[in-house]
N, C-alpha and C. Protein backbone atom coordinates (compact mmCIF):
# COMPACT_ATOMS: atom_id res chain seq x y z
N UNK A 1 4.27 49.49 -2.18
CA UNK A 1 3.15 49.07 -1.36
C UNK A 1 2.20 48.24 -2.22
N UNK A 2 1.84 46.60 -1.69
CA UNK A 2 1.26 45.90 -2.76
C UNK A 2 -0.53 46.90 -2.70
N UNK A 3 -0.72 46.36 -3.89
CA UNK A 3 -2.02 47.05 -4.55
C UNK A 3 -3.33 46.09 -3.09
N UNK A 4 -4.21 46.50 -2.49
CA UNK A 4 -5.37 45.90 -1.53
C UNK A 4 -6.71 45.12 -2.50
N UNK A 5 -7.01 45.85 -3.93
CA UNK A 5 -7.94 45.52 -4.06
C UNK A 5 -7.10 43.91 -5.10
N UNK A 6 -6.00 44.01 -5.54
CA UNK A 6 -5.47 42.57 -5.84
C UNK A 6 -4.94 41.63 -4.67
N UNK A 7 -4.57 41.87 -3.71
CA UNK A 7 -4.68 40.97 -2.38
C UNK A 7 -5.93 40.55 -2.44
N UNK A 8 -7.16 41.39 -2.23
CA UNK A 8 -8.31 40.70 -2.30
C UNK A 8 -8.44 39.73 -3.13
N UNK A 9 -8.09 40.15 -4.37
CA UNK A 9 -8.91 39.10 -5.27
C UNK A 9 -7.91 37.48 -5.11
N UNK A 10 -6.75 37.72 -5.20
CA UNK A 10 -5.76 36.59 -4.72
C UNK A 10 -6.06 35.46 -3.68
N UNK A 11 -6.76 36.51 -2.77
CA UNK A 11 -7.51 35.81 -1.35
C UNK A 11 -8.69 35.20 -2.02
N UNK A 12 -9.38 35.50 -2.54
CA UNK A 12 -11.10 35.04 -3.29
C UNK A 12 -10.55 33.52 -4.02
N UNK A 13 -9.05 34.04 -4.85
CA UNK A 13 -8.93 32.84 -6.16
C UNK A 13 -8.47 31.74 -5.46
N UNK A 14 -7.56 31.97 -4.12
CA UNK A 14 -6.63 30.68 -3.42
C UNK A 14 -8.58 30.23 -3.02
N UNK A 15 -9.12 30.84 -2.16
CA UNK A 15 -10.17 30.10 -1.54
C UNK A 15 -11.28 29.49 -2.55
N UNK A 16 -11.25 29.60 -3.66
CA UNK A 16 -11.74 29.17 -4.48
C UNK A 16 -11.61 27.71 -4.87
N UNK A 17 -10.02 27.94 -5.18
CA UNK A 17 -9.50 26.68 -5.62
C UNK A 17 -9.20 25.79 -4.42
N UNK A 18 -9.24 26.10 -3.26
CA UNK A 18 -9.60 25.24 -2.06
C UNK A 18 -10.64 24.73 -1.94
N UNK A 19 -11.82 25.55 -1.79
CA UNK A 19 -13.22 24.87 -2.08
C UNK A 19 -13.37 23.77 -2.89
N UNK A 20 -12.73 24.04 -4.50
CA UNK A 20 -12.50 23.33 -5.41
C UNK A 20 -11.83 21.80 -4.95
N UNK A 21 -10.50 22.06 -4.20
CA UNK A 21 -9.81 20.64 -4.04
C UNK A 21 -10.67 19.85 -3.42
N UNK A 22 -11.34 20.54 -2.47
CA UNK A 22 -12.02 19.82 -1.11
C UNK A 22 -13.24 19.31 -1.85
N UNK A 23 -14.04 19.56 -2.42
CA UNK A 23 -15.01 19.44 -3.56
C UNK A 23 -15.02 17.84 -4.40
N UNK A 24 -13.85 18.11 -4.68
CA UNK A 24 -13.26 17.10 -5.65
C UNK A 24 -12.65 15.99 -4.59
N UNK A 25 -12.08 16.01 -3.57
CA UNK A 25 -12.26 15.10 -2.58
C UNK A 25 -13.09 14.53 -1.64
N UNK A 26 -14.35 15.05 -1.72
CA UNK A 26 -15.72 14.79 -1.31
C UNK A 26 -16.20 14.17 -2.27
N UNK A 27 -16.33 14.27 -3.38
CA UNK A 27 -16.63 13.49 -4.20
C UNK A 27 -16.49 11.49 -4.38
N UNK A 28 -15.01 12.22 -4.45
CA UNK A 28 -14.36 10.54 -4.44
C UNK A 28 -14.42 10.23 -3.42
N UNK A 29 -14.50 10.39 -2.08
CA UNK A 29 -15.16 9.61 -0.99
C UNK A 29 -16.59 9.31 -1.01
N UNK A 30 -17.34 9.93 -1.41
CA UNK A 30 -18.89 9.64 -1.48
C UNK A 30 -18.96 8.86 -2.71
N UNK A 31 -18.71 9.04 -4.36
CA UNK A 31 -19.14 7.90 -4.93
C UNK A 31 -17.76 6.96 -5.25
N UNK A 32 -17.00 6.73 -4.78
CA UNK A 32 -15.61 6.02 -4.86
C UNK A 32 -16.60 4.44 -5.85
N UNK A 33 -15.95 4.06 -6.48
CA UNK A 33 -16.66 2.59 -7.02
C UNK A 33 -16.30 1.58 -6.21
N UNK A 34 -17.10 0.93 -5.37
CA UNK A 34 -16.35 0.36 -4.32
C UNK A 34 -16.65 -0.94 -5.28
N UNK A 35 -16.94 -1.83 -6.29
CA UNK A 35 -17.12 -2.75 -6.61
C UNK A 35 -15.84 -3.60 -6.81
N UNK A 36 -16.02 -4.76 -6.44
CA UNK A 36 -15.03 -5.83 -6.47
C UNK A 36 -14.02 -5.99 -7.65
N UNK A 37 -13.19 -6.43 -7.49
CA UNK A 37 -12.10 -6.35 -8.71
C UNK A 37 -12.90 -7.49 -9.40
N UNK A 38 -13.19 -8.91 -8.56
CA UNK A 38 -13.65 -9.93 -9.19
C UNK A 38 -15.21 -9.60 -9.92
N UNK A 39 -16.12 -8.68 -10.06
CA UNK A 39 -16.85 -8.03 -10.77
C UNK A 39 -17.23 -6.88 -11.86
N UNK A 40 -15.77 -6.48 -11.87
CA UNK A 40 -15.57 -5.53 -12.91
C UNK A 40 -15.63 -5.83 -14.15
N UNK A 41 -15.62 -5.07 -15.02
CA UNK A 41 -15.59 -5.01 -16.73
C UNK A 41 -16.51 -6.76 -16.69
N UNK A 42 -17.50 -6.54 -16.36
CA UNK A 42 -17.90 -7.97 -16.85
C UNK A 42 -19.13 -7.33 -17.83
N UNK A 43 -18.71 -8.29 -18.95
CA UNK A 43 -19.69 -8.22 -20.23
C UNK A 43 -21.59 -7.81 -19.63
N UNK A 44 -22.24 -6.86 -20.95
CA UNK A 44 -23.53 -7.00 -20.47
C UNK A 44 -24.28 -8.56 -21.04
N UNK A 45 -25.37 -7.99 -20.75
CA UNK A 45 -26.62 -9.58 -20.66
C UNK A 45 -26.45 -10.60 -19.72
N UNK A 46 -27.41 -10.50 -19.22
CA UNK A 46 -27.32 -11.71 -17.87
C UNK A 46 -26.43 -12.88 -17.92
N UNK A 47 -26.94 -13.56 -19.06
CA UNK A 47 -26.03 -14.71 -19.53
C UNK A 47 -24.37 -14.67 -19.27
N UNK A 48 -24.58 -13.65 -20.13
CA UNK A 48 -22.69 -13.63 -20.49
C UNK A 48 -22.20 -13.19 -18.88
N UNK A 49 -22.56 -12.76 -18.30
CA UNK A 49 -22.11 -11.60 -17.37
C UNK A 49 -22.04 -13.08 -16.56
N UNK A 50 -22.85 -13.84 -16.18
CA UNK A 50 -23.31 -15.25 -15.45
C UNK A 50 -21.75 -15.77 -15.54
N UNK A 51 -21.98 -16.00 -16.75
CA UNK A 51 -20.72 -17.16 -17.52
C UNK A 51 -19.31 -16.70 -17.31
N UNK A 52 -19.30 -14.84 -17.62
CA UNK A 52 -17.86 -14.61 -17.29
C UNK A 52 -17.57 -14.49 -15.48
N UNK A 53 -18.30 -14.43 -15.02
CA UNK A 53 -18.78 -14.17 -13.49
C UNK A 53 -18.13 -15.42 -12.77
N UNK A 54 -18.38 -16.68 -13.27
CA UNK A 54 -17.98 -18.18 -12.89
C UNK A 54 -16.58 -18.22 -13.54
N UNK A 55 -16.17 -18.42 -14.76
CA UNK A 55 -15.38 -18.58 -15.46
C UNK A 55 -13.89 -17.39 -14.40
N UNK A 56 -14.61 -16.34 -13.71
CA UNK A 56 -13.28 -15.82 -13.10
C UNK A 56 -13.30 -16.06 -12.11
N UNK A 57 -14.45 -16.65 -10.96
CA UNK A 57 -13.95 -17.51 -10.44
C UNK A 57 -13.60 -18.81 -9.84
N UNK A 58 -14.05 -19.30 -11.07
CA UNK A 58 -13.14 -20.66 -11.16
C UNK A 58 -11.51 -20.21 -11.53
N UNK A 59 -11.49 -19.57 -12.20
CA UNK A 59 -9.92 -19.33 -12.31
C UNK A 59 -9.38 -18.45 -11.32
N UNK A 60 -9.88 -17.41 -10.36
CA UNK A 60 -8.85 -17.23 -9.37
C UNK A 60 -9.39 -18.28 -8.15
N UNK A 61 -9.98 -18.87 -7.86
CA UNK A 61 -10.17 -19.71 -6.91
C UNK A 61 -10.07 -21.59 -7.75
N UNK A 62 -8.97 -21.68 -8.38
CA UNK A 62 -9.20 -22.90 -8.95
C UNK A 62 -8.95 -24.47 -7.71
N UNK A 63 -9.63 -25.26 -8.25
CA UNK A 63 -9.73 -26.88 -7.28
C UNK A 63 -8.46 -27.01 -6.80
N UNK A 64 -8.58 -26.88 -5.37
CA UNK A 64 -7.24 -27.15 -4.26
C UNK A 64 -6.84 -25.87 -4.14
N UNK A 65 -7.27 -24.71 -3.99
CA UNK A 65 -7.33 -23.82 -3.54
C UNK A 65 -7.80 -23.75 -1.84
N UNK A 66 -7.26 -23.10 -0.94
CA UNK A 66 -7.38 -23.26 0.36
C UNK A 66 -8.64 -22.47 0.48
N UNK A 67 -9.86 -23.14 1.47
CA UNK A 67 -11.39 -22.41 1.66
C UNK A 67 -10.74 -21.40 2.41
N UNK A 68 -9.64 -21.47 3.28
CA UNK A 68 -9.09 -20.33 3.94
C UNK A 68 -8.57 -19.03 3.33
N UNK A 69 -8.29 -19.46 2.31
CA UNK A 69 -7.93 -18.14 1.25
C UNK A 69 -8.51 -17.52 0.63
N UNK A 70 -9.90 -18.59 0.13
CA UNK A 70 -10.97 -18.28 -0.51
C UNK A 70 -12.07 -17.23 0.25
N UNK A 71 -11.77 -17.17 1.53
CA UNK A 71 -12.79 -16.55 2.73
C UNK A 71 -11.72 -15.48 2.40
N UNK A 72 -11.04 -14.93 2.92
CA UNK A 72 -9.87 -14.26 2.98
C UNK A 72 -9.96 -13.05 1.60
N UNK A 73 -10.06 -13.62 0.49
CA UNK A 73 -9.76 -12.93 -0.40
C UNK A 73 -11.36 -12.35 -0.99
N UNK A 74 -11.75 -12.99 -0.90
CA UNK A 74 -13.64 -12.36 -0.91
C UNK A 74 -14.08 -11.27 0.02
N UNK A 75 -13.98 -11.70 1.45
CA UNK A 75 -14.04 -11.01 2.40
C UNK A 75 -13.28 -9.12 2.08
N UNK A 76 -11.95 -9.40 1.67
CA UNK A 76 -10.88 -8.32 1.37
C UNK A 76 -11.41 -7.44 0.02
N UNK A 77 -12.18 -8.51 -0.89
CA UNK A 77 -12.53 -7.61 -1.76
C UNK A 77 -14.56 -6.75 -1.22
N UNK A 78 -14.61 -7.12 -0.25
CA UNK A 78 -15.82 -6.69 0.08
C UNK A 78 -16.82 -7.34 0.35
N UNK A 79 -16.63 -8.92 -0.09
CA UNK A 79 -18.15 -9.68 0.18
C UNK A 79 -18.39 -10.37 1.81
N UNK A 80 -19.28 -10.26 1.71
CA UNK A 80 -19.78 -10.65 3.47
C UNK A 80 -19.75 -12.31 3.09
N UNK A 81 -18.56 -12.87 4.08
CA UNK A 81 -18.87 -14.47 4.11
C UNK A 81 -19.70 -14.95 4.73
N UNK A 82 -19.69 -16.33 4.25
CA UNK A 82 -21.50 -17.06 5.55
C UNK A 82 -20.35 -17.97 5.86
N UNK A 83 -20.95 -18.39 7.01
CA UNK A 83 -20.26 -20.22 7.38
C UNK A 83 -20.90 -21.00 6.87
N UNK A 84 -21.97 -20.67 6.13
CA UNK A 84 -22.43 -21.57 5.16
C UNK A 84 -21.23 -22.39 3.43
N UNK A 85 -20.43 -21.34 3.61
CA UNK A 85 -19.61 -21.81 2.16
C UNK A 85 -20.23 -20.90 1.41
N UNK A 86 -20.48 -19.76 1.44
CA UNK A 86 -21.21 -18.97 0.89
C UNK A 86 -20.62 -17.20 0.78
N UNK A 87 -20.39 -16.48 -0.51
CA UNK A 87 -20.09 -14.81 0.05
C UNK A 87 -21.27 -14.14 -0.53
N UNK A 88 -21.97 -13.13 -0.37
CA UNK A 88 -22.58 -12.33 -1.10
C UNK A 88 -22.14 -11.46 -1.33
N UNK A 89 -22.55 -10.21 -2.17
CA UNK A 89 -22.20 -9.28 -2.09
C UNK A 89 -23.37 -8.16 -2.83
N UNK A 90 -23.82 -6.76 -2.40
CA UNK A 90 -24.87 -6.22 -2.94
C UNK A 90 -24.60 -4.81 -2.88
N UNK A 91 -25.15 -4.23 -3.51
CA UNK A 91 -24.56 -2.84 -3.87
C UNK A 91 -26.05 -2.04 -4.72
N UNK A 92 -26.08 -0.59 -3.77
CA UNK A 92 -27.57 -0.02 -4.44
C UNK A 92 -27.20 1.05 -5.54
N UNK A 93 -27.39 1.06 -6.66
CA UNK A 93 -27.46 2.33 -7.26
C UNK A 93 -28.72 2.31 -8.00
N UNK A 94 -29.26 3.41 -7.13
CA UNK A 94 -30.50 3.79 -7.75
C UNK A 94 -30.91 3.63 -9.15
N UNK A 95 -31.87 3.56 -9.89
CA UNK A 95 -33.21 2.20 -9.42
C UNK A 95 -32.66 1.16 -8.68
N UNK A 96 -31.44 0.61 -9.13
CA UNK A 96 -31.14 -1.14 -9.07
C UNK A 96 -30.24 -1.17 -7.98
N UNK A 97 -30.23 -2.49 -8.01
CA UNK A 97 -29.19 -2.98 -7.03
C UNK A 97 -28.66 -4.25 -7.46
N UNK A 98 -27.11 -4.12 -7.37
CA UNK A 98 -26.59 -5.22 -8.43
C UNK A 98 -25.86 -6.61 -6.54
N UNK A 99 -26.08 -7.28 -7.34
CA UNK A 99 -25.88 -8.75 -6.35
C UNK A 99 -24.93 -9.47 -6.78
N UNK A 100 -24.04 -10.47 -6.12
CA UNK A 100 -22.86 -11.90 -6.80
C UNK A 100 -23.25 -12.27 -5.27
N UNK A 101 -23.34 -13.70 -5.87
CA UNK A 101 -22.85 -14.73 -4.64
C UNK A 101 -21.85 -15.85 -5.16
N UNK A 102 -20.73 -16.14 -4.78
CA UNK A 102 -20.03 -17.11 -4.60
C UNK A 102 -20.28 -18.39 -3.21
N UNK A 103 -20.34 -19.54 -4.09
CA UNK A 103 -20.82 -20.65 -3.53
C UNK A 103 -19.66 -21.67 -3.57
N UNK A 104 -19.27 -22.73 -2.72
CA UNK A 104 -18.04 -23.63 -2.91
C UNK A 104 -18.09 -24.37 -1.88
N UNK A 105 -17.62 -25.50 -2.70
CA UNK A 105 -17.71 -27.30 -1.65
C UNK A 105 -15.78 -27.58 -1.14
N UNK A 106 -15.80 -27.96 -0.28
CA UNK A 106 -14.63 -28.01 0.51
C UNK A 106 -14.23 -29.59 0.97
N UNK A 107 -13.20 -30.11 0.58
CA UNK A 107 -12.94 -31.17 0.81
C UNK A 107 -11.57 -31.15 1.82
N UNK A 108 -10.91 -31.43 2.67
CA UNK A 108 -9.78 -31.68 3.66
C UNK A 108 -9.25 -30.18 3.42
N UNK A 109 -10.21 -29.07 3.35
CA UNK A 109 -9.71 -27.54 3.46
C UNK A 109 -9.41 -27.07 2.28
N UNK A 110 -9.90 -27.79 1.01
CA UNK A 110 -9.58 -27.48 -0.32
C UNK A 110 -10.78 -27.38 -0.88
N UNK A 111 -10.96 -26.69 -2.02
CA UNK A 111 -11.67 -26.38 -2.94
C UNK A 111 -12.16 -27.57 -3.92
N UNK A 112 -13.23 -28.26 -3.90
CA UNK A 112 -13.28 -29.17 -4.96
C UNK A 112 -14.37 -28.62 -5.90
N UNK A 113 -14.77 -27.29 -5.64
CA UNK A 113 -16.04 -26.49 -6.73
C UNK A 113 -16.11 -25.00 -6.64
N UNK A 114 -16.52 -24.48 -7.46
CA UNK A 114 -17.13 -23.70 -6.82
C UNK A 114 -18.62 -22.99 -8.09
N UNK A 115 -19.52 -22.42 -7.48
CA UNK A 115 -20.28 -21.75 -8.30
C UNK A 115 -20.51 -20.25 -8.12
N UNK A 116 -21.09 -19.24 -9.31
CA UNK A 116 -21.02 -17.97 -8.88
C UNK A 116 -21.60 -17.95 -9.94
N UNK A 117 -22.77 -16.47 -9.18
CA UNK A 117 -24.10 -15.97 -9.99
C UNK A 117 -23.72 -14.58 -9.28
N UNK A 118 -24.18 -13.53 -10.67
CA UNK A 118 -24.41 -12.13 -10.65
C UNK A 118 -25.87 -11.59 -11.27
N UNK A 119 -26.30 -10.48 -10.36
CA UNK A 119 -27.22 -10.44 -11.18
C UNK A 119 -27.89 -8.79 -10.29
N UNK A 120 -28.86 -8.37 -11.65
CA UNK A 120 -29.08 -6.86 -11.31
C UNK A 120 -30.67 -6.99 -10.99
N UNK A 121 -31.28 -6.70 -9.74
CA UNK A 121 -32.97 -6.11 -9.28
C UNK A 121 -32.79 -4.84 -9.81
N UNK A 122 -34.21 -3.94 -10.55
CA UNK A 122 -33.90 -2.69 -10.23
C UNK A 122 -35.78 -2.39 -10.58
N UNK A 123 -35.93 -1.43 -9.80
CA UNK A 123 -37.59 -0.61 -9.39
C UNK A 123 -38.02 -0.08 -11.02
């Protein structure tokens, strides 16, 4: 006849470590890093961060690149497009709130520029 007061505790440790999973999956839904691939690991200081900020994308969006792809693939990584030729993108973590906009000139549906600024407000 199994022992009652170790059922109990068996019952306490499974619901424990349930709490636990569920815990740990609340988590990563609430602070998941939703930041853009095209914004990651970018160097500190405004400058540099500026410079590597353009420099990637000019190289994944390089001249003769389709504006259609360019909407497409911004959009997918999270930034809100304008019909202006324009994406932003903004994100709050307390104090600050970090910003990129991608900017780009379009010639017969191609890419003949583009510019891109990052940059951090914070209280």
């Amino acid at each position: 006849m199994p022992d009652p007061n170790r059922r109990k505790l068996l019952r306490r440790v499974a619901a424990g470590v349930a709490l636990g999973l569920a815990g740990v999956a609340a988590s990563r839904l609430l602070f998941a890093d939703d930041t853009p691939a095209l914004l990651r690991d970018l160097p500190t200081g405004a400058d540099a961060r500026d410079r590597a900020f353009s420099e990637r994308i000019a190289q994944h969006f390089p001249v003769g690149t389709s504006e259609a792809q360019v909407r497409q693939q911004l959009a997918a990584q999270g930034f809100t497009v304008r019909a202006e030729r324009r994406a932003d993108w903004q994100h709050a973590r307390y104090p600050c709130r970090d910003f990129a906009q991608v900017e780009w000139e379009v010639a017969n549906g191609r890419i003949t520029a583009t510019r891109a600024l990052v940059w951090q407000a914070c209280t």
